[in-house]
Protein backbone atom coordinates (compact mmCIF):
# COMPACT_ATOMS: atom_id res chain seq x y z
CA UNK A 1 -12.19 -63.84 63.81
CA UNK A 2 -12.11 -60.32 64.01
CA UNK A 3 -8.87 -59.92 62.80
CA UNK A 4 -10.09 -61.96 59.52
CA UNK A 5 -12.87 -59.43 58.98
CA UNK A 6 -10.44 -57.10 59.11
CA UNK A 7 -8.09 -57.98 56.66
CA UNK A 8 -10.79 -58.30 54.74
CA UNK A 9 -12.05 -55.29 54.87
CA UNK A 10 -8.50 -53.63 54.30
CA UNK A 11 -8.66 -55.92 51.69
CA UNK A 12 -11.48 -54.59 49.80
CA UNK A 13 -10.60 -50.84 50.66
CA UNK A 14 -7.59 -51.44 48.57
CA UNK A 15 -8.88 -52.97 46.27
CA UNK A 16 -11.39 -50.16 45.48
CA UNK A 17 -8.35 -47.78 45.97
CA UNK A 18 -6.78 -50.00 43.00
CA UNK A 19 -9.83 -49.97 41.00
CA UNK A 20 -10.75 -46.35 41.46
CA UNK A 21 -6.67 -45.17 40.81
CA UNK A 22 -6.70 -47.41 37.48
CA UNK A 23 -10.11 -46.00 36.95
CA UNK A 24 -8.90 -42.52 37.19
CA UNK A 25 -6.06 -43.33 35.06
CA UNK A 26 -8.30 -44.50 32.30
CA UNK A 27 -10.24 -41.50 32.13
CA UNK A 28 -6.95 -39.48 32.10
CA UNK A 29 -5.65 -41.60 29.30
CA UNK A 30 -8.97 -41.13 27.77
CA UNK A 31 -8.81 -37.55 28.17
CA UNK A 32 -5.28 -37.15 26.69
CA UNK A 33 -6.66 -39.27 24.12
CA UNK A 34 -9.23 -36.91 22.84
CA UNK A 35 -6.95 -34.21 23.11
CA UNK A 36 -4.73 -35.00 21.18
CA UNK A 37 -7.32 -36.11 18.63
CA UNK A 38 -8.83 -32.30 18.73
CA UNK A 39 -5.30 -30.69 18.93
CA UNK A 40 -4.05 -32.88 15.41
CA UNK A 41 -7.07 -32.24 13.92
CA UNK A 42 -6.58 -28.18 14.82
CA UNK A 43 -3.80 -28.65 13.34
CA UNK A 44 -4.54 -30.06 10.11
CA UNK A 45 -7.01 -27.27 9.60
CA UNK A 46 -4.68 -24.61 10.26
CA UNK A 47 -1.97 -26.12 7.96
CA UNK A 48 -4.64 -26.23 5.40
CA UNK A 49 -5.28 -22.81 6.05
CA UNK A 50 -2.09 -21.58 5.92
CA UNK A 51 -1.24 -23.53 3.02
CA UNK A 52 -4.73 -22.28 1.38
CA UNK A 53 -3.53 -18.67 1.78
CA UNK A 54 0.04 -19.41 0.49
CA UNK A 55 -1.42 -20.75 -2.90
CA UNK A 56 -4.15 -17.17 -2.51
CA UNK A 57 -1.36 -14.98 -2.21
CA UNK A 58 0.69 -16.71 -5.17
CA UNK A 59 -2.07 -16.58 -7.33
CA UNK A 60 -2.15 -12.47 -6.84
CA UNK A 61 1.71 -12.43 -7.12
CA UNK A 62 1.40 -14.11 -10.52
CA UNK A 63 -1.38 -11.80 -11.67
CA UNK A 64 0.58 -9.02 -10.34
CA UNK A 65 3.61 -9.65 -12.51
CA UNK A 66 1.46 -10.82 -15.69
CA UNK A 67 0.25 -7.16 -15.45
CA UNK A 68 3.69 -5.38 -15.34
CA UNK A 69 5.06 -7.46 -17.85
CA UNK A 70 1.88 -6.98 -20.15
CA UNK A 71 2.32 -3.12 -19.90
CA UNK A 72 6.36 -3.35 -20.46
CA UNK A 73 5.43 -4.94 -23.56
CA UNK A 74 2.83 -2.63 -24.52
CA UNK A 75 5.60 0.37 -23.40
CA UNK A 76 8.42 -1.70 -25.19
CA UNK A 77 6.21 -2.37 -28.73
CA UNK A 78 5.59 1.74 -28.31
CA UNK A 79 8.88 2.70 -28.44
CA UNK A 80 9.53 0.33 -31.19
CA UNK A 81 6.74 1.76 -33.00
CA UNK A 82 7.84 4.95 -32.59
CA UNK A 83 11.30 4.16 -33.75
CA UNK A 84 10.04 2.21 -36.64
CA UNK A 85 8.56 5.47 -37.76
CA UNK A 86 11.50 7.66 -36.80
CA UNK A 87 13.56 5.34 -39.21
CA UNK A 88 11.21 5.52 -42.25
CA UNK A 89 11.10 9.18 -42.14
CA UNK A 90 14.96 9.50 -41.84
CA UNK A 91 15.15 6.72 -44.67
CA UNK A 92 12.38 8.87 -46.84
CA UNK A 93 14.60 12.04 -46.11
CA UNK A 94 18.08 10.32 -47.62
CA UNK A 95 15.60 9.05 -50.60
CA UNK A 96 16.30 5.37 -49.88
């Protein structure tokens, strides 16, 4: 008899090693789960972020070079001007 009870009892002490290990293991899994879920979603922001200054710094590239090339121009129609007149004035000296 006793050695029934016994077995029994080693029975049920393994058993709540089982259930306890696989519980444990859940959790873990559970854990993971969740961080993962954070991490990903740390992820996505910084990508977003990253890709939010990329299109930032672009922008003020663009703007940059819109504002060189605007004063080229306004340099470049100068100098035309400025021959323009040149021209005339050697044209009204021949008396064309």
């Amino acid at each position: 008899m006793e050695s029934k009870v016994r077995r029994n009892t080693d029975n049920v002490k393994s058993m709540a090693t089982g259930d306890d290990a696989e519980y444990r293991e859940a959790i873990r899994k559970q854990l993971d789960d969740e961080v993962k879920k954070l991490f990903d979603l740390e992820m996505q922001k910084a990508v977003q972020e990253i890709l939010e200054e990329r299109k930032n710094a672009t922008r003020q590239v663009v703007e940059e070079y819109k504002t060189a090339i605007r004063q080229i121009v306004e340099e470049e129609k100068e100098e035309i001007r400025q021959k323009a007149n040149a021209l005339k004035k050697s044209m009204l000296g021949f008396g064309l």
